[in-house]
Protein backbone atom coordinates (compact mmCIF):
# COMPACT_ATOMS: atom_id res chain seq x y z
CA UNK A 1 7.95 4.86 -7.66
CA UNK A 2 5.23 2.27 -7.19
CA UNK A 3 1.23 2.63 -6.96
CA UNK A 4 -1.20 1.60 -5.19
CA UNK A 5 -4.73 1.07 -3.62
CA UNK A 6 -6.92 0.71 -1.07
CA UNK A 7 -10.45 -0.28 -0.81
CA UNK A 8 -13.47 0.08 1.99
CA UNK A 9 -17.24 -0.36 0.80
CA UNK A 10 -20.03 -2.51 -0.46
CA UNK A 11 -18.55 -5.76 -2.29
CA UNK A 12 -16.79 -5.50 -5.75
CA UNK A 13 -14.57 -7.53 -7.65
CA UNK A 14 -11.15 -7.16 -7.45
CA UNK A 15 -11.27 -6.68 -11.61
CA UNK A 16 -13.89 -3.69 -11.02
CA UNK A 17 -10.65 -2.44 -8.54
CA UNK A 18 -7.72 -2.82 -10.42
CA UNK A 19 -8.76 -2.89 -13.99
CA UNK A 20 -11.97 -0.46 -14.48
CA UNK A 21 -11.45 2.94 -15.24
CA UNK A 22 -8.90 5.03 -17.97
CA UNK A 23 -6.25 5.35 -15.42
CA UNK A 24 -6.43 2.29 -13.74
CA UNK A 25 -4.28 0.29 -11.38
CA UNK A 26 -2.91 -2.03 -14.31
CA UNK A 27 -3.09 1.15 -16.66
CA UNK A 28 -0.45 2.94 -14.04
CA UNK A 29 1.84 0.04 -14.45
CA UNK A 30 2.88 1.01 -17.90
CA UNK A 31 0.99 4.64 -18.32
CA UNK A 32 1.43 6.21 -14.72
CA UNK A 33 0.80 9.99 -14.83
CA UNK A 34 2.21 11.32 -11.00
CA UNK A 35 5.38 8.80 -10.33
CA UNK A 36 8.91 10.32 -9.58
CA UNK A 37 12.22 8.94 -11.39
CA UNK A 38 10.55 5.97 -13.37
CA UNK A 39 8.51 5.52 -16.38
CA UNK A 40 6.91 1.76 -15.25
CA UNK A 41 5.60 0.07 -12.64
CA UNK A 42 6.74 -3.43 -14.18
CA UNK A 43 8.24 -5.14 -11.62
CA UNK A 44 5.87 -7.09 -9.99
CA UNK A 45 2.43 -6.40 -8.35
CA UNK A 46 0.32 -7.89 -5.85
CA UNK A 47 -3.58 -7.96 -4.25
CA UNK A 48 -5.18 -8.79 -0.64
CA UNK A 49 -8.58 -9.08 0.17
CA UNK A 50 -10.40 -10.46 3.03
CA UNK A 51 -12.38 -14.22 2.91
CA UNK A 52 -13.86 -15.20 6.22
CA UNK A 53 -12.54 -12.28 7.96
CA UNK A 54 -8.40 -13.22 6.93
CA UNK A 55 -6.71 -12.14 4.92
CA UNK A 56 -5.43 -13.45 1.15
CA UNK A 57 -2.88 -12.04 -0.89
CA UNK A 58 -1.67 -13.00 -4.47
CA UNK A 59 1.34 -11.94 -5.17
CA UNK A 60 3.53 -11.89 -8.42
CA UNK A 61 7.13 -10.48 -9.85
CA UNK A 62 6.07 -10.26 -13.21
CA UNK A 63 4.17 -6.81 -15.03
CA UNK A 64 0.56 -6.81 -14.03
CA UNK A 65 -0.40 -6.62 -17.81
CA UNK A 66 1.01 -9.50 -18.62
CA UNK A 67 -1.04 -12.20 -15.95
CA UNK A 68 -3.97 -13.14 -18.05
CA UNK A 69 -5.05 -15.99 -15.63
CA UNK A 70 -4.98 -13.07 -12.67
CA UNK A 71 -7.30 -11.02 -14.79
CA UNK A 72 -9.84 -13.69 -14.90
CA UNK A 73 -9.75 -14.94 -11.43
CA UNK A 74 -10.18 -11.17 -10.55
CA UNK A 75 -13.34 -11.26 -12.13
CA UNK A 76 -14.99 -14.22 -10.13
CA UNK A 77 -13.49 -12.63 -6.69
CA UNK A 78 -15.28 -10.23 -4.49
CA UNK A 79 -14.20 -8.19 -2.32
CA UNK A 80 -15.31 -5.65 0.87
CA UNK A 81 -11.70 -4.17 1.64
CA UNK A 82 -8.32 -4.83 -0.47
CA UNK A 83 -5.22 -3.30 -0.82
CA UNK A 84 -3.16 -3.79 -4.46
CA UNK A 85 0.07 -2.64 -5.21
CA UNK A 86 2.15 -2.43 -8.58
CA UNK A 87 6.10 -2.11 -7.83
CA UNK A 88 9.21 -0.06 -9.69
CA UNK A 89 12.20 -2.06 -8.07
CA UNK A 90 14.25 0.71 -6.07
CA UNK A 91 18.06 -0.27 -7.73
CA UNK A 92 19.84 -2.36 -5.57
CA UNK A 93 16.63 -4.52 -4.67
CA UNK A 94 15.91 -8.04 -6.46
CA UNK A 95 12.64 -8.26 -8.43
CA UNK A 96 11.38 -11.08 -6.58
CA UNK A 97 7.71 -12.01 -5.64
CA UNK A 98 8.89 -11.26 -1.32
CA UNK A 99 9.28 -7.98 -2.43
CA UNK A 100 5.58 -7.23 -3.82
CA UNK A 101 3.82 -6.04 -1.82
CA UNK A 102 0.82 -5.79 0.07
CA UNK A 103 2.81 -7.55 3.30
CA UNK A 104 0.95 -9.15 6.00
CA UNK A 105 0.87 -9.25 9.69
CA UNK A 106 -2.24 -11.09 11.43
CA UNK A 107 -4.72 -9.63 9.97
CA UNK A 108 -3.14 -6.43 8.05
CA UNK A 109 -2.34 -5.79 5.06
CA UNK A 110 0.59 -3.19 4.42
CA UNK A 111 2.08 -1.34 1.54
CA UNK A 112 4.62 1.26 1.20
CA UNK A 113 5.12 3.82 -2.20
CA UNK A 114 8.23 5.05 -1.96
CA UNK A 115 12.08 4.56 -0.52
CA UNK A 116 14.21 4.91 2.10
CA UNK A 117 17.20 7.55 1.00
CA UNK A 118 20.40 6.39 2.22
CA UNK A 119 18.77 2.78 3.27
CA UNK A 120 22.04 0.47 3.87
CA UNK A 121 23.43 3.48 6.59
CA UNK A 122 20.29 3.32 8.86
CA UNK A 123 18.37 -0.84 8.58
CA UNK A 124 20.42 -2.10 11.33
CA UNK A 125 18.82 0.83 13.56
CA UNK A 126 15.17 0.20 11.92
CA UNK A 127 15.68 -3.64 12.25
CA UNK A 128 16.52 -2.92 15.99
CA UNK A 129 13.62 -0.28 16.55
CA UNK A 130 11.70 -3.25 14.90
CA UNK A 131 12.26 -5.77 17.46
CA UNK A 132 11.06 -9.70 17.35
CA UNK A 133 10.09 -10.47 13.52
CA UNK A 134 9.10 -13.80 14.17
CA UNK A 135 5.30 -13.39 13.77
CA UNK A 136 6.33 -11.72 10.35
CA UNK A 137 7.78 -13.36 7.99
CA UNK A 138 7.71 -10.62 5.28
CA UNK A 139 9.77 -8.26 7.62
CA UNK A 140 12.38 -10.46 5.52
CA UNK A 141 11.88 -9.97 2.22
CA UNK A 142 15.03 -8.18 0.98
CA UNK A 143 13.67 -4.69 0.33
CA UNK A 144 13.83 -1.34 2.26
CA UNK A 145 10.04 -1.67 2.50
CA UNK A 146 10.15 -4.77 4.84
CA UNK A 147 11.69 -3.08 8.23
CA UNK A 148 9.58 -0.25 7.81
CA UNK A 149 6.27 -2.65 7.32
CA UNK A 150 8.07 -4.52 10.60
CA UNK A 151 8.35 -1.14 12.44
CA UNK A 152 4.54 -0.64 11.48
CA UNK A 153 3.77 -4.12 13.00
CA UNK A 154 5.58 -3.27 15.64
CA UNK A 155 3.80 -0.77 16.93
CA UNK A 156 0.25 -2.67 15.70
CA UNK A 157 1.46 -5.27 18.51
CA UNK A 158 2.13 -2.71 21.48
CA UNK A 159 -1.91 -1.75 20.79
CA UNK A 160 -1.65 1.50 18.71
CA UNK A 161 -4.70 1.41 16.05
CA UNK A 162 -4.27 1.33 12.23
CA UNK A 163 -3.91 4.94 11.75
CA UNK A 164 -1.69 5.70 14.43
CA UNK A 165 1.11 2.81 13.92
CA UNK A 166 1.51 4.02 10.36
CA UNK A 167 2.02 7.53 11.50
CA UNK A 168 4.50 6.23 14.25
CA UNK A 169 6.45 4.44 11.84
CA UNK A 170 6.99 7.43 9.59
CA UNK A 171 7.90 9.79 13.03
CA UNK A 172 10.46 7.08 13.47
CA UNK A 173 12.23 6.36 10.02
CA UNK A 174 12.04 10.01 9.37
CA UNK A 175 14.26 11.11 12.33
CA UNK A 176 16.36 8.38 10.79
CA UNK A 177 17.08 9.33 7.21
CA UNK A 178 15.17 11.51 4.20
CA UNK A 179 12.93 9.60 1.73
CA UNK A 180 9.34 9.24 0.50
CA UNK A 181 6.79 7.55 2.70
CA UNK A 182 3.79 6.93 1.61
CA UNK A 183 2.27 4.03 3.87
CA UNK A 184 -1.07 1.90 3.31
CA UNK A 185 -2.08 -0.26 5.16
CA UNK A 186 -6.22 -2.63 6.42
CA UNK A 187 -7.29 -4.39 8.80
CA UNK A 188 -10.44 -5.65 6.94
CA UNK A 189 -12.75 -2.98 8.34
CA UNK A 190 -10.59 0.32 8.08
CA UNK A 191 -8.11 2.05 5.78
CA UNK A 192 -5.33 3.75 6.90
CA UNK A 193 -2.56 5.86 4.33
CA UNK A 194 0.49 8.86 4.84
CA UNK A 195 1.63 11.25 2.37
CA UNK A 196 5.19 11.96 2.78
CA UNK A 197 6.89 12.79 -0.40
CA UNK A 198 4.35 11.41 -3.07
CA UNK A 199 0.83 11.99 -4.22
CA UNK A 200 -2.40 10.31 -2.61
CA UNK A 201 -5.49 10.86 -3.70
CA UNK A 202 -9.09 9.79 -1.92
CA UNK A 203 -12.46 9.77 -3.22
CA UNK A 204 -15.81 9.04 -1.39
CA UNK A 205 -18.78 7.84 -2.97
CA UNK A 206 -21.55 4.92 -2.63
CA UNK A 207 -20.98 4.04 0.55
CA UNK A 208 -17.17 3.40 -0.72
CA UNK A 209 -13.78 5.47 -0.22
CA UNK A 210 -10.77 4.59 -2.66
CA UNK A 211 -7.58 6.00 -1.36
CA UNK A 212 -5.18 6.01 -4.45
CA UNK A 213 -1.48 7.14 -5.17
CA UNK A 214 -3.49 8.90 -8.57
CA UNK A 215 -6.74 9.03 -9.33
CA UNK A 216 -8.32 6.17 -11.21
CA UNK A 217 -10.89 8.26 -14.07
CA UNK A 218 -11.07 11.64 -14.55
CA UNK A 219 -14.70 11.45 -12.84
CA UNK A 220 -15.51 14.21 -10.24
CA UNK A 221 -15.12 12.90 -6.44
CA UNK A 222 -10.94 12.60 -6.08
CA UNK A 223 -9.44 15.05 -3.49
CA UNK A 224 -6.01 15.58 -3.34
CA UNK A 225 -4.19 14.47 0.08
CA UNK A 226 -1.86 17.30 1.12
CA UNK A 227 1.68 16.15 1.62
CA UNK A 228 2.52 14.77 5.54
CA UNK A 229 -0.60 13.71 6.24
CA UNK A 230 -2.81 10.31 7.65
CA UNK A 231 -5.47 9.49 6.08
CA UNK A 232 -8.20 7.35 7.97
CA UNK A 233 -11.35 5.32 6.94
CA UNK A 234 -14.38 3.39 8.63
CA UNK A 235 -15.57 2.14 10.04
CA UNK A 236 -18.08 5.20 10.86
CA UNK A 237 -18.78 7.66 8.99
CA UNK A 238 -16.32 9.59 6.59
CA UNK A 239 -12.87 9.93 5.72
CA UNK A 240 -10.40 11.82 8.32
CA UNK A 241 -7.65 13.99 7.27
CA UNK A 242 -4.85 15.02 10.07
CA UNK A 243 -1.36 16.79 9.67
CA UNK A 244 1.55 14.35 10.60
């Protein structure tokens, strides 16, 4: 149930990202070989990247395959860190371009592969554990993704770093309700990801580290991320794995 991407290294395009490579990003949208209960990731897809140290997203609710004039303006971007999603709409939830994802708060970027079991019982109690929304307009979008990115943000105000919001958010909806939570999220110079419930894959090489929902080739490099855990990136040197 959705895929996605992030990014950390020397500059690349964002077609190099999303479109290089026999299993790539677009490729999982109609071809994915790890996803749970659906056969596409058609319903919409989106891509942020940093310019001047801010972040810019472009988001669509259309199959990635099908936006031509993206796959040429991917080409003539470049990019240092970027998070990309591709989205199966959870029933129940519109496919509508608030609802791709990577969200945005300041200057992160956020996605979430999965869902929230048993969602309509519990979002008053995550919109409350939430708080103020006002400096996030995505917290909005109608989607079970957008209280948990809020929840994430939340925590990203009160001072805790990348890593450790994402894990917070999952301690919190988890004690709330079952589901799969697999979180990514940048801030332009550091990755952050969880595995709860779905696959995650990271690979390390050229200076770069790709964390992945599945791998992107069938080169050597990709390590499997064990299930309930936080993955961490840059900047120094390596990629951290701890239990959550």
């Amino acid at each position: 149930m959705c895929r996605h991407l992030g990014y950390l290294g020397p500059e690349q395009t964002l077609h190099s990202l999303i479109y290089d490579g026999e299993h790539s990003l677009e490729t999982q949208a109609y071809a994915p070989r790890m996803t749970q209960g659906n056969l596409l990731n058609a319903d919409g897809f989106g891509v942020g990247w940093y310019h001047g140290g801010e972040p810019v997203r472009f988001r669509r609710a259309q199959p990635i395959w099908t936006d031509q004039s993206f796959r040429e303006v991917a080409g003539a971007v470049r990019a240092s860190c970027a998070v990309a999603a591709i989205r199966s709409a959870t029933p129940g939830f519109p496919v509508d371009e608030s609802c791709a994802q990577p969200f945005r708060a300041g200057r992160r970027l956020f996605s979430h592969n999965g869902r929230i079991e048993g969602y309509a019982g519990i979002e008053a109690k995550l919109r409350e554990l939430a708080g103020d929304i006002a400096e996030t307009p995505d917290a909005r979008a109608p989607v079970d993704s957008a209280p948990l990115f809020a929840l994430a943000a939340r925590y990203w105000r009160d001072g805790l770093p990348l890593g450790d919001g994402l894990a917070a958010a999952v301690a919190a909806v988890t004690a709330l309700a079952p589901g799969r939570y697999n979180l990514l999220a940048s801030d332009g110079a550091s990755l952050a990801a969880t595995t709860w419930g779905d696959s995650l894959f990271v690979r390390e090489d050229a200076g770069a580290v790709r964390i992945a929902s599945e791998p992107l080739d069938d080169a050597p490099g990709w390590r499997r991320v064990p299930d309930r855990s936080l993955v961490t990136a840059g900047p120094g040197p390596g990629v951290r794995i701890d239990p959550l």
